[in-house]
N, C-alpha and C. Protein backbone atom coordinates (compact mmCIF):
# COMPACT_ATOMS: atom_id res chain seq x y z
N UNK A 1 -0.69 -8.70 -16.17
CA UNK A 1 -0.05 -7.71 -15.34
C UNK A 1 0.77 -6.79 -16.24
N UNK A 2 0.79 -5.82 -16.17
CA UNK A 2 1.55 -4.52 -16.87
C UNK A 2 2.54 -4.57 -16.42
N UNK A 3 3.99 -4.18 -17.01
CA UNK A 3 5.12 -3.89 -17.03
C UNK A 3 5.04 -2.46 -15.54
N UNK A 4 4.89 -1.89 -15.66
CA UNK A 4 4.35 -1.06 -14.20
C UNK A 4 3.93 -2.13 -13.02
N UNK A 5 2.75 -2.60 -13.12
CA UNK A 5 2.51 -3.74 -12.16
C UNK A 5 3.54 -4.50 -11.57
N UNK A 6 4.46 -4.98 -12.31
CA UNK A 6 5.75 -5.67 -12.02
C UNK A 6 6.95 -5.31 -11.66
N UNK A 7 7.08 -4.09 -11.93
CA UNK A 7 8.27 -3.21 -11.39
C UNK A 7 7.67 -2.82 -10.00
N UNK A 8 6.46 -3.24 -9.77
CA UNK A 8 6.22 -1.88 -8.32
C UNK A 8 5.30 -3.11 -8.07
N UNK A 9 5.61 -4.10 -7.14
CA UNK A 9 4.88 -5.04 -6.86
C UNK A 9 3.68 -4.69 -5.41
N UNK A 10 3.96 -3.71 -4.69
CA UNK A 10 4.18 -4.01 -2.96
C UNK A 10 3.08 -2.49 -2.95
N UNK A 11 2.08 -2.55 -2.53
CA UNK A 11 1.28 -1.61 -2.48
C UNK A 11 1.11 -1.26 -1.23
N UNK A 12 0.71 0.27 -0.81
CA UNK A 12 0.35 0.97 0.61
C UNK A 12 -1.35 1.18 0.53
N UNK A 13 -1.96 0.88 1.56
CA UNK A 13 -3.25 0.54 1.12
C UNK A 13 -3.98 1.40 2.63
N UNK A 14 -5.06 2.54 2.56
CA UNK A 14 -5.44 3.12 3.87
C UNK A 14 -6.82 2.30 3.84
N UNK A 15 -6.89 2.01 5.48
CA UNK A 15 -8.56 2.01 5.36
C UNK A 15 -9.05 2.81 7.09
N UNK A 16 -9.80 3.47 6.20
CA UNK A 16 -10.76 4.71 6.94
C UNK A 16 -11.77 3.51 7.95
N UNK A 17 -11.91 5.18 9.12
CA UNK A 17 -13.34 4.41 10.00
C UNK A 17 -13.90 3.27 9.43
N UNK A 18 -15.10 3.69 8.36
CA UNK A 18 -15.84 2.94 7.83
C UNK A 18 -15.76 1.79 7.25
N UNK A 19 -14.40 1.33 6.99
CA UNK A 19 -13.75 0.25 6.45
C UNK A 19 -14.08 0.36 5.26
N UNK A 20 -13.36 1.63 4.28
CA UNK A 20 -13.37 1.83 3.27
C UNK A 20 -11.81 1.56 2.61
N UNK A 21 -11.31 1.01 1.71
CA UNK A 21 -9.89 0.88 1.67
C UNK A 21 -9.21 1.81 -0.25
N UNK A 22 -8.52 2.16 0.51
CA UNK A 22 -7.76 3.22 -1.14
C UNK A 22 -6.05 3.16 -1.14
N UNK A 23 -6.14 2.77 -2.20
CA UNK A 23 -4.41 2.86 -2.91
C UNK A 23 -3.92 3.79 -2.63
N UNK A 24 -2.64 4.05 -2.13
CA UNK A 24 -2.16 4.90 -1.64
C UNK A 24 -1.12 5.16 -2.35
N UNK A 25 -0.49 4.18 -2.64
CA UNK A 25 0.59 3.90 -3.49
C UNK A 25 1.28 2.72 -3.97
N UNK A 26 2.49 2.64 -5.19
CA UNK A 26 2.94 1.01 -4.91
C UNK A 26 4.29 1.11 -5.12
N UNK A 27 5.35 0.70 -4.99
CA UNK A 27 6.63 0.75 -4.33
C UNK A 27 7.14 -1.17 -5.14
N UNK A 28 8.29 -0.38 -4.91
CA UNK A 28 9.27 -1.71 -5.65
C UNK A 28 9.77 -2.56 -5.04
N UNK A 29 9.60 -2.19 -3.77
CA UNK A 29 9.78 -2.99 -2.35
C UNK A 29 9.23 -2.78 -1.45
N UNK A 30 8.91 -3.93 -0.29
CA UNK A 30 8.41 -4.28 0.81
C UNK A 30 9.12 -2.80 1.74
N UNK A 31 10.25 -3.19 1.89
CA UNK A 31 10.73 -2.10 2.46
C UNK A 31 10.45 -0.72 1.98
N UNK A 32 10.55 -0.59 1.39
CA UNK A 32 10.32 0.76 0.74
C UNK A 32 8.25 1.00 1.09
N UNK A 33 7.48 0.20 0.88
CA UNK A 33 6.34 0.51 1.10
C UNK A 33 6.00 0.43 2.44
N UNK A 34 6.85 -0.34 3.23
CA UNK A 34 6.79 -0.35 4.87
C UNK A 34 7.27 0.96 5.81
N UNK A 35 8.06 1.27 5.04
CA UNK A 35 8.41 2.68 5.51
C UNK A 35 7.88 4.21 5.39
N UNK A 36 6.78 3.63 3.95
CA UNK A 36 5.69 4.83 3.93
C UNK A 36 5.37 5.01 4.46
N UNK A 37 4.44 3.64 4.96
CA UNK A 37 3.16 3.31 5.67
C UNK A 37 3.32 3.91 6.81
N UNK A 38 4.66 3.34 7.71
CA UNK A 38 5.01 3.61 8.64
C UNK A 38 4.89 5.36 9.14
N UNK A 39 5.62 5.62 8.15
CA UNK A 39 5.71 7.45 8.09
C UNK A 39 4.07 7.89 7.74
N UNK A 40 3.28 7.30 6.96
CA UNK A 40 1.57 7.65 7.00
C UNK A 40 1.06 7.60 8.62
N UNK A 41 1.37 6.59 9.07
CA UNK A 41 0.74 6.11 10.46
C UNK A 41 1.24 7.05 11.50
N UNK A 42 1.95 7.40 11.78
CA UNK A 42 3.02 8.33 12.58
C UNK A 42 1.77 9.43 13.05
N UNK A 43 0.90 9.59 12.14
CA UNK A 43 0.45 11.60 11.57
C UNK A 43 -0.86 11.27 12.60
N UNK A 44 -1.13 10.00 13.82
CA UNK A 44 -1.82 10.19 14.33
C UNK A 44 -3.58 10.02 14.11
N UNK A 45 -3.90 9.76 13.00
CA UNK A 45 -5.16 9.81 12.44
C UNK A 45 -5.79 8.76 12.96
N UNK A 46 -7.45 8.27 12.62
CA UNK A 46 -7.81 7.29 12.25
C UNK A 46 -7.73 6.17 11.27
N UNK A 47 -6.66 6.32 10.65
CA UNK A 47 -6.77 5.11 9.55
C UNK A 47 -5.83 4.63 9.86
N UNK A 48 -5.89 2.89 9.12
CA UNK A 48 -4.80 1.68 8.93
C UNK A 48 -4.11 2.17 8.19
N UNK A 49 -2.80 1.88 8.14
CA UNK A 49 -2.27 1.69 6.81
C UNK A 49 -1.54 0.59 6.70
N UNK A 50 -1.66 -0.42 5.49
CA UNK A 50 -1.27 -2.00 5.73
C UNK A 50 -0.61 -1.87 4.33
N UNK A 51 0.84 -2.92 4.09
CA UNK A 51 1.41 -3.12 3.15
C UNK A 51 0.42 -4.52 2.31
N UNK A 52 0.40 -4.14 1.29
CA UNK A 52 0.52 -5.85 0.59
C UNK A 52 0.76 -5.87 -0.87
N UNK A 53 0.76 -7.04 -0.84
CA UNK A 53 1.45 -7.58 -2.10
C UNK A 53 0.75 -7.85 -3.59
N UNK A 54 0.66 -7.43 -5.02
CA UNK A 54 -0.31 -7.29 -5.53
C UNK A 54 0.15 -9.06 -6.13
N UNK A 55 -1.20 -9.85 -6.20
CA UNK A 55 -1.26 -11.29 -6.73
C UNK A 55 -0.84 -11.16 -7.89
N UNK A 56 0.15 -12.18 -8.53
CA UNK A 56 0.26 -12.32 -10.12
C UNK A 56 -1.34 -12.22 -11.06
N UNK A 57 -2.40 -12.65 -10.74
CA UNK A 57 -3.87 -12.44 -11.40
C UNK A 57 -4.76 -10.84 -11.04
N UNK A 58 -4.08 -10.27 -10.39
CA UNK A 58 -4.83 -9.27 -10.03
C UNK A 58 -4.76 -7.79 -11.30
N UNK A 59 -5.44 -6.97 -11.19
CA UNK A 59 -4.93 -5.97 -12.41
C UNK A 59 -5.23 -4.60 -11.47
């Protein structure tokens, strides 16, 4: 995991109709990425937007 990776654990993640899913962003906190999301979702669209957490093995 990168020094980046670890400072910004908590990722915003969209997934479209098709169940296609894209990084949206990543945030140093839960809160802080819950409140994106939240403010993404607001705008009415078709997509999810779901917080999660990046695994210590993941890159």
């Amino acid at each position: 995991m990168t020094e980046n990776e670890t400072a910004l654990p908590w990722l915003v993640i969209r997934q479209d109709e098709g169940g296609n899913r894209y990084r949206v962003g990543r945030y140093a906190t839960r809160a802080e990425a819950e409140r994106v999301a939240e403010r993404l979702d607001t705008r009415g669209n078709q997509r999810l937007y779901a917080v999660e957490r990046v695994s210590q093995g993941a890159s």
